[in-house]
Protein backbone atom coordinates (compact mmCIF):
# COMPACT_ATOMS: atom_id res chain seq x y z
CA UNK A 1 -9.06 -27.09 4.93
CA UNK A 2 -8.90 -25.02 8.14
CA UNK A 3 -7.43 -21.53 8.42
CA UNK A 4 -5.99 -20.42 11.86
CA UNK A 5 -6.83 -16.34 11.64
CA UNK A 6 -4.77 -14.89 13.79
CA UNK A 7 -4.43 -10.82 15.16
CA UNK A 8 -1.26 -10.03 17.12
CA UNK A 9 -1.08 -6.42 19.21
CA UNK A 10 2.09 -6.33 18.89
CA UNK A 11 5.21 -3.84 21.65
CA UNK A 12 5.57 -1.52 20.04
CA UNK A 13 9.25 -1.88 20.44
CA UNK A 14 9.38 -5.21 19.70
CA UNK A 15 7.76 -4.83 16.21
CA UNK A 16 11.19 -5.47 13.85
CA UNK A 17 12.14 -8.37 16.05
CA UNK A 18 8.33 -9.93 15.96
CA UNK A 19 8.33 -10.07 12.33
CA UNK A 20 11.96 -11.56 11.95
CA UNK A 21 10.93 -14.49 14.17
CA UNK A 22 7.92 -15.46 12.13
CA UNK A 23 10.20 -14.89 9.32
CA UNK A 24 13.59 -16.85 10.32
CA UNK A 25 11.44 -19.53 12.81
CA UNK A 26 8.39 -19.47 12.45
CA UNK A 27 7.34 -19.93 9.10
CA UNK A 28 10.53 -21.98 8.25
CA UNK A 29 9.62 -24.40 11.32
CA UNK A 30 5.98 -24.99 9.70
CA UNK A 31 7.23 -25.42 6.05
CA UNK A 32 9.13 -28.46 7.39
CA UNK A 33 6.11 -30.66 7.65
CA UNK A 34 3.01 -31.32 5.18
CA UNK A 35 0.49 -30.25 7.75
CA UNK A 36 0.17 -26.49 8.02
CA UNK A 37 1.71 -23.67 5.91
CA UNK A 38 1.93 -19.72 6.82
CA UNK A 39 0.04 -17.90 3.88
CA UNK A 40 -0.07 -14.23 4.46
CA UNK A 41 1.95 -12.08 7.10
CA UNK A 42 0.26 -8.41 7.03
CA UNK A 43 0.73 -5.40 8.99
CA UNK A 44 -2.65 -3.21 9.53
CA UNK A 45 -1.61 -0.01 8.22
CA UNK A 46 -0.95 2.58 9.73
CA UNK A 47 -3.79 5.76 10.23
CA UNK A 48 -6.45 2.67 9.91
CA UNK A 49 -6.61 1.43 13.22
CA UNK A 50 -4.81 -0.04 16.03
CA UNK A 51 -1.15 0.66 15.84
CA UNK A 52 1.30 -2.02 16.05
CA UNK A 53 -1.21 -4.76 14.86
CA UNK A 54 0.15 -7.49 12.81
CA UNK A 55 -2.41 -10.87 11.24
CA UNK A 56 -1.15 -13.83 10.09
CA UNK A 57 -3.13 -16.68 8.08
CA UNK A 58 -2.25 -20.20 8.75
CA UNK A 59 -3.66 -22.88 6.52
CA UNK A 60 -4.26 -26.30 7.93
CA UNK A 61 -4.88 -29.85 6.40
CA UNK A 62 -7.61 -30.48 8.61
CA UNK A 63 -8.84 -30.75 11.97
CA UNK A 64 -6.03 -33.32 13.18
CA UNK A 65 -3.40 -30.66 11.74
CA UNK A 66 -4.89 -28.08 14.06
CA UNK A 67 -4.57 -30.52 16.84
CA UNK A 68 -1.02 -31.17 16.67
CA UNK A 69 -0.17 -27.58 16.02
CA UNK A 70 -1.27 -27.30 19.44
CA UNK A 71 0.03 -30.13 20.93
CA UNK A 72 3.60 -28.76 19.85
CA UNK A 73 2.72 -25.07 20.97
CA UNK A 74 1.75 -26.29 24.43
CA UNK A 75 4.67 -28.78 24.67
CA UNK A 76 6.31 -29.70 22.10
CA UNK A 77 8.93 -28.38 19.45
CA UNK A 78 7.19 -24.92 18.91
CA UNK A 79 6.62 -24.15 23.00
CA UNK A 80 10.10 -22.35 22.99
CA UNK A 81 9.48 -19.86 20.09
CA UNK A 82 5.79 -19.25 21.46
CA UNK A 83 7.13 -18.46 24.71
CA UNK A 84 9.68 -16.04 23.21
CA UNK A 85 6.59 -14.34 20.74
CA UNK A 86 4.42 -13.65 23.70
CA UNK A 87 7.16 -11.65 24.80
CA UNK A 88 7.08 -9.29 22.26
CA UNK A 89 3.18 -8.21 22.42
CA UNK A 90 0.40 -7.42 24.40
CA UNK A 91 -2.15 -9.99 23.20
CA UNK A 92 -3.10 -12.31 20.36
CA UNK A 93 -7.00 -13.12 19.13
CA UNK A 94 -6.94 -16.08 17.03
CA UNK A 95 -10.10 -17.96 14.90
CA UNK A 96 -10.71 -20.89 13.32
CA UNK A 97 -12.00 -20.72 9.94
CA UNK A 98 -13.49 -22.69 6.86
CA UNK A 99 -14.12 -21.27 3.76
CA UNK A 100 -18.27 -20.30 2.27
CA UNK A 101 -19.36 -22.50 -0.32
CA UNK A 102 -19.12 -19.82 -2.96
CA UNK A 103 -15.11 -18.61 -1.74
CA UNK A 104 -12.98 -19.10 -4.98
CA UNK A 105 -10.57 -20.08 -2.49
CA UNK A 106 -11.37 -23.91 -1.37
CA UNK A 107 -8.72 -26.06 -0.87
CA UNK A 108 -4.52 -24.98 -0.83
CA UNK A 109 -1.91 -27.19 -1.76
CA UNK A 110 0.45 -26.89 0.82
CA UNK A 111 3.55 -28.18 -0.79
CA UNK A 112 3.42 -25.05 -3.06
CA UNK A 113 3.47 -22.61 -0.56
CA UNK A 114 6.94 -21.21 -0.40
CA UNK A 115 8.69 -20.68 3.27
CA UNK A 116 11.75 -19.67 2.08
CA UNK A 117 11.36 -15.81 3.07
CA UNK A 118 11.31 -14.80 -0.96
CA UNK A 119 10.55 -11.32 -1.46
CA UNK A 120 7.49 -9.91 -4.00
CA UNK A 121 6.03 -6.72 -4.63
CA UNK A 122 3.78 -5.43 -1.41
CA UNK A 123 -0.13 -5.76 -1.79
CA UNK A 124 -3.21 -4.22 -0.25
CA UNK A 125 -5.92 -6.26 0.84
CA UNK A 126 -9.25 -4.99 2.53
CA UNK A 127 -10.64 -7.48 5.62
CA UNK A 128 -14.56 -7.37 6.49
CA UNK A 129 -15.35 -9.02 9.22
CA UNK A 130 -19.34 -9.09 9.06
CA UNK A 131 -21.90 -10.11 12.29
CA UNK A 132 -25.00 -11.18 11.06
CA UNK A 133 -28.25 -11.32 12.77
CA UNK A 134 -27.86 -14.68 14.44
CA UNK A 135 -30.98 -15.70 12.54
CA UNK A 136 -30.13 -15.11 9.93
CA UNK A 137 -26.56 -16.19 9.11
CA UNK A 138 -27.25 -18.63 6.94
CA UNK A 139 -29.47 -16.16 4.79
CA UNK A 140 -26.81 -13.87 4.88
CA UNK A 141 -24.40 -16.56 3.39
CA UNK A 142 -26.01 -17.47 0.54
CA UNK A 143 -27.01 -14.27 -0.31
CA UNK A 144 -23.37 -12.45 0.14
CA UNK A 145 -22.62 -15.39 -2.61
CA UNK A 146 -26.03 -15.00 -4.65
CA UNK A 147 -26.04 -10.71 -4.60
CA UNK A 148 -22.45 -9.37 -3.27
CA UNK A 149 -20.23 -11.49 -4.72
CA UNK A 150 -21.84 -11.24 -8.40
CA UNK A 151 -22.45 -7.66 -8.10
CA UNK A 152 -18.57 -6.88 -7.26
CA UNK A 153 -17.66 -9.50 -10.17
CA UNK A 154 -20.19 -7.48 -12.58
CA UNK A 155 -17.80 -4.37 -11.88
CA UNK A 156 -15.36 -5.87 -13.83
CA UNK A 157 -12.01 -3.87 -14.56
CA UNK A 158 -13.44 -1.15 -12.71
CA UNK A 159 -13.96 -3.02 -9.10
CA UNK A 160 -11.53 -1.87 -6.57
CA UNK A 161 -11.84 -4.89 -4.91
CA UNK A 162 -10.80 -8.67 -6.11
CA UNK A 163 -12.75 -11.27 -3.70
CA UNK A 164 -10.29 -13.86 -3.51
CA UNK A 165 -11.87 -15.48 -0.57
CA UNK A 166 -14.41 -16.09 2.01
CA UNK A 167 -14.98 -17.69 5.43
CA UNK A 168 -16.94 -18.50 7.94
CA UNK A 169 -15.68 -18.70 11.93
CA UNK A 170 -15.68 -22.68 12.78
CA UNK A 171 -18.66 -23.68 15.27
CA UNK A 172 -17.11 -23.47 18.76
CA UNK A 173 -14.04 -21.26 17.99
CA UNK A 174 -15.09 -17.91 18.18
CA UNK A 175 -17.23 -16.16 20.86
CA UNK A 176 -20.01 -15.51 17.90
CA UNK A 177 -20.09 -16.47 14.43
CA UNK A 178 -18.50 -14.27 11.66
CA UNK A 179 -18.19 -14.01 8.01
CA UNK A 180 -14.98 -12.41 6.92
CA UNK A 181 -14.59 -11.79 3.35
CA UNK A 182 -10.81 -11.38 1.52
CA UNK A 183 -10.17 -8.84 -0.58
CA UNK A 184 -6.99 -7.23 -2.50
CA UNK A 185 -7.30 -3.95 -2.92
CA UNK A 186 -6.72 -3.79 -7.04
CA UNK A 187 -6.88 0.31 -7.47
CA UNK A 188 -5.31 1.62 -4.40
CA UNK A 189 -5.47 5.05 -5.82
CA UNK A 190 -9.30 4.49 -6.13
CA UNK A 191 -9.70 4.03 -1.98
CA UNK A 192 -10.00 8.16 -1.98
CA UNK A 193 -13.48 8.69 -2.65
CA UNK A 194 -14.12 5.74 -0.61
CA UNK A 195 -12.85 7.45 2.43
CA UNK A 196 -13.32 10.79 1.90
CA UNK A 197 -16.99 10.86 0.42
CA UNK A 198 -19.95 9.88 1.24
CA UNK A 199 -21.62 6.68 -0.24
CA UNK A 200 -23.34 7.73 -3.17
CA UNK A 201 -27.33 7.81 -2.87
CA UNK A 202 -27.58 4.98 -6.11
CA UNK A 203 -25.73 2.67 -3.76
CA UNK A 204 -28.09 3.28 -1.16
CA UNK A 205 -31.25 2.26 -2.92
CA UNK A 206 -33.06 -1.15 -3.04
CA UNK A 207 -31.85 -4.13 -5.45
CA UNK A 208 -27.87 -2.98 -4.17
CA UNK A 209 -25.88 -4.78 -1.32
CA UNK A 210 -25.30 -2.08 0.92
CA UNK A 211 -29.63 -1.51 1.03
CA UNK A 212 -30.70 -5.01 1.19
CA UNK A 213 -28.21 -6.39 3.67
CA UNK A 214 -29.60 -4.14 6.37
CA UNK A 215 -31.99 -6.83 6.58
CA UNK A 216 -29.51 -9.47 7.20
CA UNK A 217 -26.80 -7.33 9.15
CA UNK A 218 -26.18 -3.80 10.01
CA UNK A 219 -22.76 -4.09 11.95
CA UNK A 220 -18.93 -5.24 10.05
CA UNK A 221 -15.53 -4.05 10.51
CA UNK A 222 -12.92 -3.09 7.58
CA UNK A 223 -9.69 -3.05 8.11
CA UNK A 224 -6.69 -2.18 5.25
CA UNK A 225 -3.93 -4.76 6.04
CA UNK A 226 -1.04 -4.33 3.77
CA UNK A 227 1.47 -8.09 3.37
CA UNK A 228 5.40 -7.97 4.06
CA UNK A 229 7.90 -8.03 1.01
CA UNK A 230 8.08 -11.91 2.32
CA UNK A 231 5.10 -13.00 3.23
CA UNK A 232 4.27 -16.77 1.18
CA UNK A 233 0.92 -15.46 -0.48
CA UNK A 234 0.63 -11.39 -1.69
């Protein structure tokens, strides 16, 4: 499985019309094959970063799914409604990427995903995007599984955040490898202290994540990316 990561900087303007044309086009024009599915349309929210930033995950059978995705982008069925998208925003960075050996998240059965445009409750998910040393990426992998991953699932009922996946940038697709873990936000009420106190000093000391992956990275991103009332996966 392959997921096309996708973040859209999107006129301001435009932003309504954008997210009707995944809705009514887009996502319906991909749910008519068994190749590739839309899974998650989210908006970055607003006060957290860029304004007017939409992502979108795409999942793909495999590596000839990706290839004819493109093929009908650059010519084929989908080169009209592309066209018509990059008229409505600024820019688009896309990523290719394939999920860590410890992700819960491994393989998707397409069929399942709806693309009907049903509506759900919204969610919250937080998106770290990590750059590890370049030596030590693969370290850093099977440690985030070995030490991260356990220590959030030790939290229990009281973690804010659910991992529900993980992923590595494919070789060749991205201008430097990243990890980017997936996480819903369970306790939105508990993101408070996060951002508006300072890490407390037990977090800080050896044996816990945030100490011992300074050796491994020092540099991620975070961003809060709240999912439409129709996006396929919430």
């Amino acid at each position: 499985m392959l997921l096309l990561h996708e973040t859209h900087e999107v006129r301001g303007r435009c932003e309504d019309e954008f997210e009707a044309a995944w809705r009514e086009e887009w996502m319906p024009r991909l749910a008519k094959g068994q190749e590739a599915r839309l899974l998650y349309f989210l908006h970055h929210a607003h006060g957290t970063g860029v304004s007017y930033n939409a992502v979108t995950l795409t999942a793909l059978r495999d590596g000839a799914a990706w290839e004819r995705l493109v093929q009908s982008v650059d010519g084929g069925e989908l080169r009209d409604l592309a066209v018509r998208l990059d008229g409505l925003r600024h820019d688009v960075q896309a990523k290719v990427l394939i999920p860590l050996p410890w992700s819960p998240l491994q393989r998707i059965d397409l069929a399942s995903v709806p693309g009907d445009g049903r509506e759900h409750p919204l969610s919250l998910f937080m998106e770290d995007t990590v750059w590890p040393y370049e030596d030590r990426l693969e370290e850093y992998v099977e440690r985030a599984g070995s030490h991260y991953a356990r220590e959030m699932e030790g939290r229990g009922e009281s973690a804010l955040l659910e991992i529900q996946a993980s992923f590595r940038s494919a070789f060749g697709s991205h201008r430097r490898r990243e990890i980017v873990l997936w996480q819903k936000v369970t306790k939105p009420r508990a993101l408070e202290p996060l951002l508006t106190r300072e890490v407390p000093a037990e977090f800080k000391r050896p044996g816990g994540w945030m100490h011992d992956a300074l050796a491994l990275r020092d540099r991620w991103q975070s961003r809060l990316l709240r999912t439409t009332a129709w996006s396929p996966c919430f």
